[in-house]
Protein backbone atom coordinates (compact mmCIF):
# COMPACT_ATOMS: atom_id res chain seq x y z
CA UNK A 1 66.75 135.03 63.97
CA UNK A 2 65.85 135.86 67.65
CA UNK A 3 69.02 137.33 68.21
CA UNK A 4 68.38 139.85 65.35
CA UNK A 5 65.22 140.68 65.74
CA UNK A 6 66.18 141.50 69.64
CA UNK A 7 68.89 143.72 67.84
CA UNK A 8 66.33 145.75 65.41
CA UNK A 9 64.02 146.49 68.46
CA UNK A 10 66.61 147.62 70.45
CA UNK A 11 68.18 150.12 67.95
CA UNK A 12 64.37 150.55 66.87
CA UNK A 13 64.08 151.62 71.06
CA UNK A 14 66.97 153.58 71.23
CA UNK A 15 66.88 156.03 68.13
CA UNK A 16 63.20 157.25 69.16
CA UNK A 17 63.98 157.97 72.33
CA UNK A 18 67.51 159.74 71.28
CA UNK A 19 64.93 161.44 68.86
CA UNK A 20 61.66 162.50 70.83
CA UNK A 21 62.35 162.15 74.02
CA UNK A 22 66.02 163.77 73.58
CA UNK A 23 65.25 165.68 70.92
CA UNK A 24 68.53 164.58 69.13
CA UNK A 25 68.77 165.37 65.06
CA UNK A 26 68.59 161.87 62.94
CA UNK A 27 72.04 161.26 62.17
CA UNK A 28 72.58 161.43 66.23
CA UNK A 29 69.13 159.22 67.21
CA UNK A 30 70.73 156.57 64.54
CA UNK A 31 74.14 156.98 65.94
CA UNK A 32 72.59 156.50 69.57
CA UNK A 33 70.86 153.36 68.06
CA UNK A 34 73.95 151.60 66.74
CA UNK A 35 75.93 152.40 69.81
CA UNK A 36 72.82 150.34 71.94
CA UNK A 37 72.66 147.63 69.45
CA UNK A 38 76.19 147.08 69.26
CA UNK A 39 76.26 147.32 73.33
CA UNK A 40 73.47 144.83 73.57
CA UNK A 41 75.35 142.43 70.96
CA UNK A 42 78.59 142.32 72.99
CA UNK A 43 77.42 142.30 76.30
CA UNK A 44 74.17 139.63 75.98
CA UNK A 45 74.17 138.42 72.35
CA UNK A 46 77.62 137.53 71.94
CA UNK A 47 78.12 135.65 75.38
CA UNK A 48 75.16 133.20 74.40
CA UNK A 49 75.98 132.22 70.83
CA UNK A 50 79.50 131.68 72.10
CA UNK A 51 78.23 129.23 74.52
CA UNK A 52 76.19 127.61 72.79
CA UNK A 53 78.67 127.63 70.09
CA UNK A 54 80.96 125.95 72.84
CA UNK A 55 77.91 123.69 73.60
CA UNK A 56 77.62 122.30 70.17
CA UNK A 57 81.42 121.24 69.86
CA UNK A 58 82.08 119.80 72.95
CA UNK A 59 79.13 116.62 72.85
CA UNK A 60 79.41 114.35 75.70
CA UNK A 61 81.23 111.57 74.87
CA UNK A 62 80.35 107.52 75.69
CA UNK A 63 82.31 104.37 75.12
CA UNK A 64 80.96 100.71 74.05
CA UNK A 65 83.48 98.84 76.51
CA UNK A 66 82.93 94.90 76.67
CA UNK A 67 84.84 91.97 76.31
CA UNK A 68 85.87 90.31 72.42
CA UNK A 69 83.23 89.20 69.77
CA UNK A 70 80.30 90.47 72.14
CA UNK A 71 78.82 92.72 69.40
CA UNK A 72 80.24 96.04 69.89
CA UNK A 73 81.44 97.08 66.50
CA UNK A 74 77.48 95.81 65.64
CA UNK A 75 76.00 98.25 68.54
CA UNK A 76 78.13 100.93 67.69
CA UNK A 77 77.15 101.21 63.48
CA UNK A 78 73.64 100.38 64.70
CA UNK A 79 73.80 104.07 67.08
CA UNK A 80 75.15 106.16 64.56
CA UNK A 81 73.42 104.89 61.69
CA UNK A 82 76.38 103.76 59.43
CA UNK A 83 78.53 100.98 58.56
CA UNK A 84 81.71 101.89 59.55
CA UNK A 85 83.09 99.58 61.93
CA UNK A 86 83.84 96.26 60.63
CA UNK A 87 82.07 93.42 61.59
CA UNK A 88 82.93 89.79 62.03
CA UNK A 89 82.18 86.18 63.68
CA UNK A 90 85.72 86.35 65.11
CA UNK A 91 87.21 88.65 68.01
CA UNK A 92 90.05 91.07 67.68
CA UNK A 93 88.96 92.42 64.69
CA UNK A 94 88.38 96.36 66.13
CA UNK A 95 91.96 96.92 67.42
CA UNK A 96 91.88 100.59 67.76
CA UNK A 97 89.51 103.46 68.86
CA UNK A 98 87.03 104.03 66.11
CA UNK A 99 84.70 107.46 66.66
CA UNK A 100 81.04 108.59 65.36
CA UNK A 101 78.46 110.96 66.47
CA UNK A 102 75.02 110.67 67.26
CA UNK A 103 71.94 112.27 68.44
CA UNK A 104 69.35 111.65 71.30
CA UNK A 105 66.18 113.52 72.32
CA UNK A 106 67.69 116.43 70.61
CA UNK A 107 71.46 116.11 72.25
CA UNK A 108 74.53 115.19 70.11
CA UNK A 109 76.55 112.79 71.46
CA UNK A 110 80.41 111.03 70.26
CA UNK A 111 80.79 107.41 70.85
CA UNK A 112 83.53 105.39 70.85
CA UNK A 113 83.61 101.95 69.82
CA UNK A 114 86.81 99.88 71.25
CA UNK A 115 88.68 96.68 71.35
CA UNK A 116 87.57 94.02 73.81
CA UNK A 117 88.87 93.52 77.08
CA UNK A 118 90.52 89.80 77.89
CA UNK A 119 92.89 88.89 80.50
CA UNK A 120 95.24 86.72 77.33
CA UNK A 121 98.97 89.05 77.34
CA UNK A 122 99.40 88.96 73.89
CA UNK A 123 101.12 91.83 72.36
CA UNK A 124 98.36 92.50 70.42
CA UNK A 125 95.86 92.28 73.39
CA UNK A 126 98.04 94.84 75.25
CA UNK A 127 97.72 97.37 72.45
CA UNK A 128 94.23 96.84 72.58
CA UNK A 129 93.91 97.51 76.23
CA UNK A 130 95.92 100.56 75.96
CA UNK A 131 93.47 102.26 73.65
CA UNK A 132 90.48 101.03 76.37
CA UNK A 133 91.96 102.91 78.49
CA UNK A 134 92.36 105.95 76.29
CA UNK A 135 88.83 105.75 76.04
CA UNK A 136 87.76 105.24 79.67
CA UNK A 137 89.98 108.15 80.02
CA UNK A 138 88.09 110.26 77.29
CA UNK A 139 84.46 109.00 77.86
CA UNK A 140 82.00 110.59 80.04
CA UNK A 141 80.25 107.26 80.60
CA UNK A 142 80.06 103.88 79.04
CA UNK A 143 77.87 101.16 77.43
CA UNK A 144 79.05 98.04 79.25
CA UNK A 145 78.04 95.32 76.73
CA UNK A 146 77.69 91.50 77.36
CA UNK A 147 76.95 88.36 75.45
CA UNK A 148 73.45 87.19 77.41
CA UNK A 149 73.68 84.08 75.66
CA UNK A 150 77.41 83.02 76.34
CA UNK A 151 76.77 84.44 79.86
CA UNK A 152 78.60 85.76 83.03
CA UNK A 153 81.97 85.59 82.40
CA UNK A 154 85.69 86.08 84.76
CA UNK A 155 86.40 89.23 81.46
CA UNK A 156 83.34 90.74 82.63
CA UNK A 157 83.75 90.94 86.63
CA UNK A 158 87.17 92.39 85.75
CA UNK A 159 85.88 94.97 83.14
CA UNK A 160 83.11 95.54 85.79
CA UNK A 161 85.19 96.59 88.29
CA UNK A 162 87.24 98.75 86.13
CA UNK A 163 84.41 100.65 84.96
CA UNK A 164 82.98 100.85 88.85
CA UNK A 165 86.69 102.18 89.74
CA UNK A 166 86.78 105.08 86.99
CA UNK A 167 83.86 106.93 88.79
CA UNK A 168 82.02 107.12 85.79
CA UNK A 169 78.29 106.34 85.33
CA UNK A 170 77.57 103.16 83.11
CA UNK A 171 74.41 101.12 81.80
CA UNK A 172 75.02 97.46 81.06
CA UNK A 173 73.22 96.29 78.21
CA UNK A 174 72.61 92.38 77.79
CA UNK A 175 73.37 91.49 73.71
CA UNK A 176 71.56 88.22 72.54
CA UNK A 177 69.21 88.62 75.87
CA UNK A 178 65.86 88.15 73.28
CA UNK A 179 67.53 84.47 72.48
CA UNK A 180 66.09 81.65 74.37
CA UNK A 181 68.87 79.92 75.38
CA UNK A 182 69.92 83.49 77.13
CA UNK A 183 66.95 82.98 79.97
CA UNK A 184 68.83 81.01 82.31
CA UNK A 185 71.59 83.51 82.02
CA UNK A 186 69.95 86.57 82.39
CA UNK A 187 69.85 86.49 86.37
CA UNK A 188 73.89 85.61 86.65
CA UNK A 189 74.50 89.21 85.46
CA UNK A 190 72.87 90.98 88.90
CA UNK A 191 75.97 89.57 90.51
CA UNK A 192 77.82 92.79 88.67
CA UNK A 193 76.20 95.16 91.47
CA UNK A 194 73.92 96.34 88.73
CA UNK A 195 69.90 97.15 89.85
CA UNK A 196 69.31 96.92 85.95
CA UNK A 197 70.02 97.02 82.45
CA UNK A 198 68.99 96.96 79.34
């Protein structure tokens, strides 16, 4: 609407001064008045819609990265409001990149919910860590998830220090930390180099 309106004032503008000021007949004051509303459209209206055109496509895009069965396919359905990865009590159920969108303070955002990360060199496990790093690839930053209750494990000092290596900023967020049995673990996970998390 703004962009309109800043349109009709500015042909408004134009055709009475190309009329009074100029003393142009109508059919030249209205010509006059396209010509500056068409001018003002290409080189100021146009520009700005197409960025934030561009804007609007290309969200910033984060990755739930964590070992198996530490509640990632949960997190991610809980973000974007949906059930649409699959959940389960056993690991190596999400196998390949699954994608959604969400919003936050008035930004949209894609998120990528992955496999987890184990050091076992099963075929399957390999194809799952291919895709992880498809999405450490893709992702602007990641949600480094951990089981607060099972507790500081070898998977996540290596997943740790492949996140730290990629460059990219990360928040680690503690799954199961509200559990009482988590409290004695909770300290365990500063050993990741983190000053805090969630």
């Amino acid at each position: 609407f703004s962009y309109v309106f800043s349109e009709l004032i500015i042909y408004v503008t134009a055709l009475l001064i190309g009329k009074y000021i100029f003393n142009l007949k109508w059919n030249e004051a209205i010509l006059i008045g396209m010509a500056s509303s068409f001018a003002n459209h290409l080189l100021f209206v146009y520009p700005i819609a197409l960025n934030e055109y561009k804007a609007d496509l290309i969200h910033p895009i984060v990755a739930i990265i964590g070992r198996p069965n530490v509640g990632k396919s949960s997190l991610f359905n809980k973000i974007i409001g949906e059930d649409k990865a699959i959940i389960a009590d056993f690991s190596g159920l999400t196998r390949d990149r699954l994608y959604g969108n969400f919003s936050f303070k008035s930004r949209n955002f894609s998120i990528i919910d992955t496999g987890g990360i184990s050091d076992e060199k099963e075929e399957m496990n390999l194809l799952i860590l291919k895709e992880i790093d498809k999405a450490i690839e893709e992702a602007d930053g990641f949600i480094f998830l951990v089981d607060a209750d099972y507790g500081l494990s070898q998977d996540d000092y290596r997943i740790n220090e492949i996140l730290r290596k990629s460059g990219k900023k990360y928040i680690l967020a503690l799954n199961k930390a509200e559990l009482k049995s988590s409290e004695k673990n909770i300290n365990d996970f500063y050993q990741l180099g983190v000053k805090s998390f969630i």
